[in-house]
C-alpha atoms as a PDB file:
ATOM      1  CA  UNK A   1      11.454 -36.517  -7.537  1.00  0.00           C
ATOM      2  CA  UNK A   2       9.650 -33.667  -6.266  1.00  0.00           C
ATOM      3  CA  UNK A   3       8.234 -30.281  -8.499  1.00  0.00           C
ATOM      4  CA  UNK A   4      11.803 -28.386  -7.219  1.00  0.00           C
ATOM      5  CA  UNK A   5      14.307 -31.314  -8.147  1.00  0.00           C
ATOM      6  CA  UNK A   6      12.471 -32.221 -11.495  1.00  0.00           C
ATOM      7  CA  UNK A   7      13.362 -28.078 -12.639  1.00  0.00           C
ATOM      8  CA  UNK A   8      16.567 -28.147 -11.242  1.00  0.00           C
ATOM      9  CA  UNK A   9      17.057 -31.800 -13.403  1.00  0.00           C
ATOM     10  CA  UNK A  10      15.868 -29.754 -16.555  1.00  0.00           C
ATOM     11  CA  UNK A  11      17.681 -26.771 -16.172  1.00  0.00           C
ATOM     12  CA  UNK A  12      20.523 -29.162 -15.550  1.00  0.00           C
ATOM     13  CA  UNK A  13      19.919 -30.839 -19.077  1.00  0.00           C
ATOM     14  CA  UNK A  14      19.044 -28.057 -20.910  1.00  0.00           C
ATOM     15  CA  UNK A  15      22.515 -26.064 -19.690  1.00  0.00           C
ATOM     16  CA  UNK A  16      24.314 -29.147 -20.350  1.00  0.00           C
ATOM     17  CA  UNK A  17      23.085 -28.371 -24.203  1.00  0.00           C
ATOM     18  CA  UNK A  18      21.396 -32.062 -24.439  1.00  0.00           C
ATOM     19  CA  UNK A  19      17.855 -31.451 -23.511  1.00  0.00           C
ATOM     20  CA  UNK A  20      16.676 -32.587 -26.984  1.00  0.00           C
ATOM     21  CA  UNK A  21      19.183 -36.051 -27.635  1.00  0.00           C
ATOM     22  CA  UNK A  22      17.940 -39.313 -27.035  1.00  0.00           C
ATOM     23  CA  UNK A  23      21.452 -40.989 -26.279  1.00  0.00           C
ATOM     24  CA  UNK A  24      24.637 -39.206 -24.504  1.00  0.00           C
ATOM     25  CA  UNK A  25      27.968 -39.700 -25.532  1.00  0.00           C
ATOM     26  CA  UNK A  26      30.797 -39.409 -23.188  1.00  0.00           C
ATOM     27  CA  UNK A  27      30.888 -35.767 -23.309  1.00  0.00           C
ATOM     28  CA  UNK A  28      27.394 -35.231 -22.865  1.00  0.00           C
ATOM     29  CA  UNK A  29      28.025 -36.751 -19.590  1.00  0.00           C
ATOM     30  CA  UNK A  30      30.757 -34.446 -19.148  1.00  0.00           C
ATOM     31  CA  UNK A  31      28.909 -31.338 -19.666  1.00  0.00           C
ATOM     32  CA  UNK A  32      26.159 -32.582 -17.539  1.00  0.00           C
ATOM     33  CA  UNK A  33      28.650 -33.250 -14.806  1.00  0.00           C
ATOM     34  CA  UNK A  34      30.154 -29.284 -15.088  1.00  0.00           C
ATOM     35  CA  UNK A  35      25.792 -28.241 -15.286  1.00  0.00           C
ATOM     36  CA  UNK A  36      25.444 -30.145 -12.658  1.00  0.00           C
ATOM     37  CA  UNK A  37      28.372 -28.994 -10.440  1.00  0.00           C
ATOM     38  CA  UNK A  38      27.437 -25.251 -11.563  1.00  0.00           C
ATOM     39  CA  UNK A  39      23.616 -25.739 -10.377  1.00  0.00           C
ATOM     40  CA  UNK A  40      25.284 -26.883  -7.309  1.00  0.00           C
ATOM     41  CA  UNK A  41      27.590 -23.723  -6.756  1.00  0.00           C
ATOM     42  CA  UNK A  42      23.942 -21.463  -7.724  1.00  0.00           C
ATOM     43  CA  UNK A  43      22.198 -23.390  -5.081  1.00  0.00           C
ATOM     44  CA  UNK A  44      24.553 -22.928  -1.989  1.00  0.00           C
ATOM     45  CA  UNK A  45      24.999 -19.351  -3.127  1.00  0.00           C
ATOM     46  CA  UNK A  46      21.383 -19.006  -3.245  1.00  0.00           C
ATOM     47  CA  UNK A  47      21.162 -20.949   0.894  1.00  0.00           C
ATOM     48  CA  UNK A  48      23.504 -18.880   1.455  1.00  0.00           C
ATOM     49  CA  UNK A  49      22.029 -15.218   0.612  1.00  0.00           C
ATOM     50  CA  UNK A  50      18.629 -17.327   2.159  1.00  0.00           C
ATOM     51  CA  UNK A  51      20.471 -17.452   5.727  1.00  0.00           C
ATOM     52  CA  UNK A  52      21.637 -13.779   5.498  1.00  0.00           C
ATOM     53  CA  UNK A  53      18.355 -12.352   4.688  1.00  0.00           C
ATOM     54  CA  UNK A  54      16.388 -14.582   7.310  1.00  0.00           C
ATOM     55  CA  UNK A  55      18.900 -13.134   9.965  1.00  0.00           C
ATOM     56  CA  UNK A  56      18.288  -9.425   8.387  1.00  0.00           C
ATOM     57  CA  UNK A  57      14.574 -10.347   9.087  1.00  0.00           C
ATOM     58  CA  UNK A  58      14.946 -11.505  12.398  1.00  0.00           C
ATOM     59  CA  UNK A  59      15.931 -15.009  12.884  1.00  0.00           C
ATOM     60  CA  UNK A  60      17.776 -16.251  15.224  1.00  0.00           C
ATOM     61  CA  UNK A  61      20.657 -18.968  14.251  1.00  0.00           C
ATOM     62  CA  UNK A  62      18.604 -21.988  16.675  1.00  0.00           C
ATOM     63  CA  UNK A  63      15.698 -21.161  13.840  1.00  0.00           C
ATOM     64  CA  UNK A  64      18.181 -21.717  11.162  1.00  0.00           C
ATOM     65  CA  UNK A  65      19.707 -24.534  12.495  1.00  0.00           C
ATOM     66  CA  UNK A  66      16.506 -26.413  13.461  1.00  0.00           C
ATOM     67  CA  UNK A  67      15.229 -25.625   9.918  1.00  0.00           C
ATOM     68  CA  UNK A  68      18.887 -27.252   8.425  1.00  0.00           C
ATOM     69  CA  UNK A  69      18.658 -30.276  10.602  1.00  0.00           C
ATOM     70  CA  UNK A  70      21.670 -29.012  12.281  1.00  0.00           C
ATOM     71  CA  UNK A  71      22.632 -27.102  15.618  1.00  0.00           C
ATOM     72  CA  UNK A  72      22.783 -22.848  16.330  1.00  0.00           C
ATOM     73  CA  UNK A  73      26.827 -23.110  16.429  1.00  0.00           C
ATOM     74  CA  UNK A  74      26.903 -25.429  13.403  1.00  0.00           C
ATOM     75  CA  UNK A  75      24.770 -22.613  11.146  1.00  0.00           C
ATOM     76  CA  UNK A  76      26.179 -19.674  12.539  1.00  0.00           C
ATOM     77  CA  UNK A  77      30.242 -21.342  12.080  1.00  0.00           C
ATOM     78  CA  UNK A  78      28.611 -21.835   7.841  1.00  0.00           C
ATOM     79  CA  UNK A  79      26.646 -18.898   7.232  1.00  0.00           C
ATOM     80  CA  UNK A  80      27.998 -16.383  10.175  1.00  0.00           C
ATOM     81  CA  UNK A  81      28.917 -12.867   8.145  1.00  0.00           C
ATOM     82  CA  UNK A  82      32.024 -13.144   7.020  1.00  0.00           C
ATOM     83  CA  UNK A  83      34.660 -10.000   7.678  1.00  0.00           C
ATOM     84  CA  UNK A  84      34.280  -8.091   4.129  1.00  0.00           C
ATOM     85  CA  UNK A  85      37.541  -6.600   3.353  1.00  0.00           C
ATOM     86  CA  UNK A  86      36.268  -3.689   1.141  1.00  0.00           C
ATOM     87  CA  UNK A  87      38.255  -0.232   1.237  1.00  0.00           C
ATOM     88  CA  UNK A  88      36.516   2.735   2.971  1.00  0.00           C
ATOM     89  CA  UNK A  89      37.549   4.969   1.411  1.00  0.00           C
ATOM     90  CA  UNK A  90      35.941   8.384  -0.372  1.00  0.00           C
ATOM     91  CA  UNK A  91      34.231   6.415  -2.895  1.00  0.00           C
ATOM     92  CA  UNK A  92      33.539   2.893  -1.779  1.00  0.00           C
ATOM     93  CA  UNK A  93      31.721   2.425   1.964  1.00  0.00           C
ATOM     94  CA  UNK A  94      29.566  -0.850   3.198  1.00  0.00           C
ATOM     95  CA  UNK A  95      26.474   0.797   4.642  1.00  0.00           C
ATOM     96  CA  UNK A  96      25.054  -1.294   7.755  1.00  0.00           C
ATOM     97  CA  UNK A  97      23.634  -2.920   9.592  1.00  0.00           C
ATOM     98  CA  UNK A  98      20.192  -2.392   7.823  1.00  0.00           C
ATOM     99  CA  UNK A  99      17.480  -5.063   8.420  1.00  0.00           C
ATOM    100  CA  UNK A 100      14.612  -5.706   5.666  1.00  0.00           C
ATOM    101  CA  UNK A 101      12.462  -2.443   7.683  1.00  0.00           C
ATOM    102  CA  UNK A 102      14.708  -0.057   7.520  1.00  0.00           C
ATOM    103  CA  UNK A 103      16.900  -0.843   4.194  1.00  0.00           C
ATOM    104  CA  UNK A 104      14.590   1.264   1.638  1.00  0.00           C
ATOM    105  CA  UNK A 105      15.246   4.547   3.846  1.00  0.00           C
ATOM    106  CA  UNK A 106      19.071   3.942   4.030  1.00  0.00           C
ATOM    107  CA  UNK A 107      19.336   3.307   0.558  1.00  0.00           C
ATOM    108  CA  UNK A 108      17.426   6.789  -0.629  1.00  0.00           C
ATOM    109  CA  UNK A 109      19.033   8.766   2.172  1.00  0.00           C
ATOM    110  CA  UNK A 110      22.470   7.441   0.727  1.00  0.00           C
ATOM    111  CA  UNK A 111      21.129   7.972  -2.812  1.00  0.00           C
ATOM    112  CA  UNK A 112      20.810  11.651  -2.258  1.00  0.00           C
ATOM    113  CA  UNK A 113      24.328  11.677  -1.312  1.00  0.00           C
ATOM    114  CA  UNK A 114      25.628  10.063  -4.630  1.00  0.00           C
ATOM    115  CA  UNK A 115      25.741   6.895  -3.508  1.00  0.00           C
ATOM    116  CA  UNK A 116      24.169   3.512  -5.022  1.00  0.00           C
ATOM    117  CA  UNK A 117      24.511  -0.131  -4.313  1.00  0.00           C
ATOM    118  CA  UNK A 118      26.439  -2.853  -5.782  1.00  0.00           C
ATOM    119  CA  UNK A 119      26.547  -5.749  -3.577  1.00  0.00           C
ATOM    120  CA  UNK A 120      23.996  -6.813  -1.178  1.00  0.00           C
ATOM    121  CA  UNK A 121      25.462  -8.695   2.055  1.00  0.00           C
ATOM    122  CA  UNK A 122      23.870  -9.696   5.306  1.00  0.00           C
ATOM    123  CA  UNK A 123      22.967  -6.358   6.938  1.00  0.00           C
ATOM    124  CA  UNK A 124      24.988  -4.166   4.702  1.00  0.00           C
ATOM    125  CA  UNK A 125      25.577  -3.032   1.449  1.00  0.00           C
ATOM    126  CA  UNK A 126      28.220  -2.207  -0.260  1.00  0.00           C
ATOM    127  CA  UNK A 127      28.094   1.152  -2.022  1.00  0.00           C
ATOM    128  CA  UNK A 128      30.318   3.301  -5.160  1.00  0.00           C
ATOM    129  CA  UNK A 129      29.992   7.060  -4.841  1.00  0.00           C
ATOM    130  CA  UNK A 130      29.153   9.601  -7.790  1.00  0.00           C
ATOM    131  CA  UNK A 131      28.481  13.114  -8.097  1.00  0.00           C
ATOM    132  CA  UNK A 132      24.979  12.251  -8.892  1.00  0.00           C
ATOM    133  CA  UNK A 133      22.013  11.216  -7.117  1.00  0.00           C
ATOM    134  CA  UNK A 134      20.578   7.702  -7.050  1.00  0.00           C
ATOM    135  CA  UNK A 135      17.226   5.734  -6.768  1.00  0.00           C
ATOM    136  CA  UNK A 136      17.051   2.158  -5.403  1.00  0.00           C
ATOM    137  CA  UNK A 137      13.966  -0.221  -5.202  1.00  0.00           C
ATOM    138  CA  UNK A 138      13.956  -3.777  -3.422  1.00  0.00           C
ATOM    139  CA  UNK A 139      11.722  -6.521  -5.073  1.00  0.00           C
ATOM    140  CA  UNK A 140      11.627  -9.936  -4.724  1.00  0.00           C
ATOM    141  CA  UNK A 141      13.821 -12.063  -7.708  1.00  0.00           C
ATOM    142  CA  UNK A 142      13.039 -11.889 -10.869  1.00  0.00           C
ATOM    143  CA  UNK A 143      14.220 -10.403 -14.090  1.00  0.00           C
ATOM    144  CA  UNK A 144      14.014  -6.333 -14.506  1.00  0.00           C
ATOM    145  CA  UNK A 145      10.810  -4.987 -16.246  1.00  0.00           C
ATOM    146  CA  UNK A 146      10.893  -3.356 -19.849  1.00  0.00           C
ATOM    147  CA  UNK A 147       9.241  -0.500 -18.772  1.00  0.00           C
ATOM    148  CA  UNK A 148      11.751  -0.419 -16.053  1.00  0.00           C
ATOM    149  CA  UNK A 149      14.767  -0.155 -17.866  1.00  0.00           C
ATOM    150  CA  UNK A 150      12.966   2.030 -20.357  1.00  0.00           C
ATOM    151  CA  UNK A 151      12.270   4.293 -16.921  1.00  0.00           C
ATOM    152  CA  UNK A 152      16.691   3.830 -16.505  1.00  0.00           C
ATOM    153  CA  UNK A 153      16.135   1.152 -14.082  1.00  0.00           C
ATOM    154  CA  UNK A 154      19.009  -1.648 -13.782  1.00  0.00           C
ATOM    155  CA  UNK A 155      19.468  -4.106 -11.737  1.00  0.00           C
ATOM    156  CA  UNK A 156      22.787  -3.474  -9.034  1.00  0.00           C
ATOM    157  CA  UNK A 157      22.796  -6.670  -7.473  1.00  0.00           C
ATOM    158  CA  UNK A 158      20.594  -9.823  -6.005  1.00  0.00           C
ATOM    159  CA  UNK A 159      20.978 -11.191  -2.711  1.00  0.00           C
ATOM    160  CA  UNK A 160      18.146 -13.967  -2.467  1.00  0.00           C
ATOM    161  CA  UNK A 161      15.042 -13.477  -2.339  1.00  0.00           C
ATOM    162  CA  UNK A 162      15.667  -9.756  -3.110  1.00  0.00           C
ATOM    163  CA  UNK A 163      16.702  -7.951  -6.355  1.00  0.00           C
ATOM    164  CA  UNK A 164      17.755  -4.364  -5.907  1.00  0.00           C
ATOM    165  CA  UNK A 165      17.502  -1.914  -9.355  1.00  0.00           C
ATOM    166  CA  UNK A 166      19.196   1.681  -9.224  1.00  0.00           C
ATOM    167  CA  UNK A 167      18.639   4.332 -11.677  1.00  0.00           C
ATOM    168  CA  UNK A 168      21.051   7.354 -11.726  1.00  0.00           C
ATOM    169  CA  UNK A 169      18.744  10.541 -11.491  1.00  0.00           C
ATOM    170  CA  UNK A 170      20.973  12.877 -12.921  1.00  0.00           C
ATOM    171  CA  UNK A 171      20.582  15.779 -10.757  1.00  0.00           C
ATOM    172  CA  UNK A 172      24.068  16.745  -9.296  1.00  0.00           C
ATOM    173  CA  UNK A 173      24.745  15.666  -5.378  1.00  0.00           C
ATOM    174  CA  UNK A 174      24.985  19.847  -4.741  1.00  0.00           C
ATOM    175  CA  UNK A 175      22.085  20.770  -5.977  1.00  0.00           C
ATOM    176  CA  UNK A 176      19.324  21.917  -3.531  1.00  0.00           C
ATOM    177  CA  UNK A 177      16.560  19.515  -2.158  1.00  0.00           C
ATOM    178  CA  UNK A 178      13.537  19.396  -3.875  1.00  0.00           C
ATOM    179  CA  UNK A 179      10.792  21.010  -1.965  1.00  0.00           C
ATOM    180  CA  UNK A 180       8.103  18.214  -0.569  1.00  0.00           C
ATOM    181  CA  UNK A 181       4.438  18.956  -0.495  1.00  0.00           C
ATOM    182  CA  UNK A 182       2.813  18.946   2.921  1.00  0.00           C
END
């Protein structure tokens, strides 16, 4: 089994609740049938938002597909972007297409507006309105910092390999720009 299988088996077992038994009953099996077939549902997800963001970087779909062991029309047909059906109206917008380059700049432009992001998609993002402004940072996955959330970091939404925090600044959408320094 190889290094990625072997923690996928444990973190199998140890959701399943029976890392530490030396014999399994009938519904140990069980649960380590529903781990099992949630690891499964975390993994595609996880391809999935893998796809998106390689297209967002620049990928073509023959990359993909010769990468999948399968053809351009066979992993743009399972990963194409799928038609989000998200209102646009005065308080909910997708903004997009952004690619990995320009994303950072959309996101604080939008944040000065009142806007912040809640879902992360292929290209777009899908954004809530307030009357205050918002901060966003992109890093790659993992778990939110203490002195982060101390800071009023959180963390708005993943979308493999990325995790985007937002933090709420406060300062009303009307108020004037802060002056920059030259």
């Amino acid at each position: 089994m190889s290094a990625l299988g072997d923690a996928i088996g444990h973190a199998v077992v140890a959701e399943a609740g029976v890392a530490e038994k030396t014999s399994l009953a009938t519904e140990d099996h069980i649960a380590l049938i529903a781990a099992s077939a949630r690891a499964e549902d975390e993994v595609r997800s996880i391809l999935r938002r893998t796809v998106l963001s390689a297209r967002a970087a620049g990928a073509s779909w023959s990359m993909i597909g010769t990468e999948l062991g399968m053809s351009r029309q066979a992993a743009q047909q399972r990963f194409g972007h799928p038609s989000e059906t998200v209102r646009q109206d005065g308080n909910e917008r997708w903004l997009g297409p952004v690619s990995v380059f320009d994303e950072m700049a959309e996101l604080e432009l939008a944040g000065l507006e009142g806007w912040h992001t809640v879902e992360a998609g292929a290209s777009a993002h899908r954004m809530l309105r307030s009357d205050t402004r918002w901060e966003h940072r992109r890093s790659v996955w993992r778990p939110i910092r203490a002195a982060e959330r101390s800071e009023g970091w959180k963390i708005s939404c993943t979308a493999f390999p990325w995790v985007y925090l937002v933090r709420d600044t406060g300062v009303p959408v009307s108020s004037p720009p802060e002056p920059t320094a030259d």
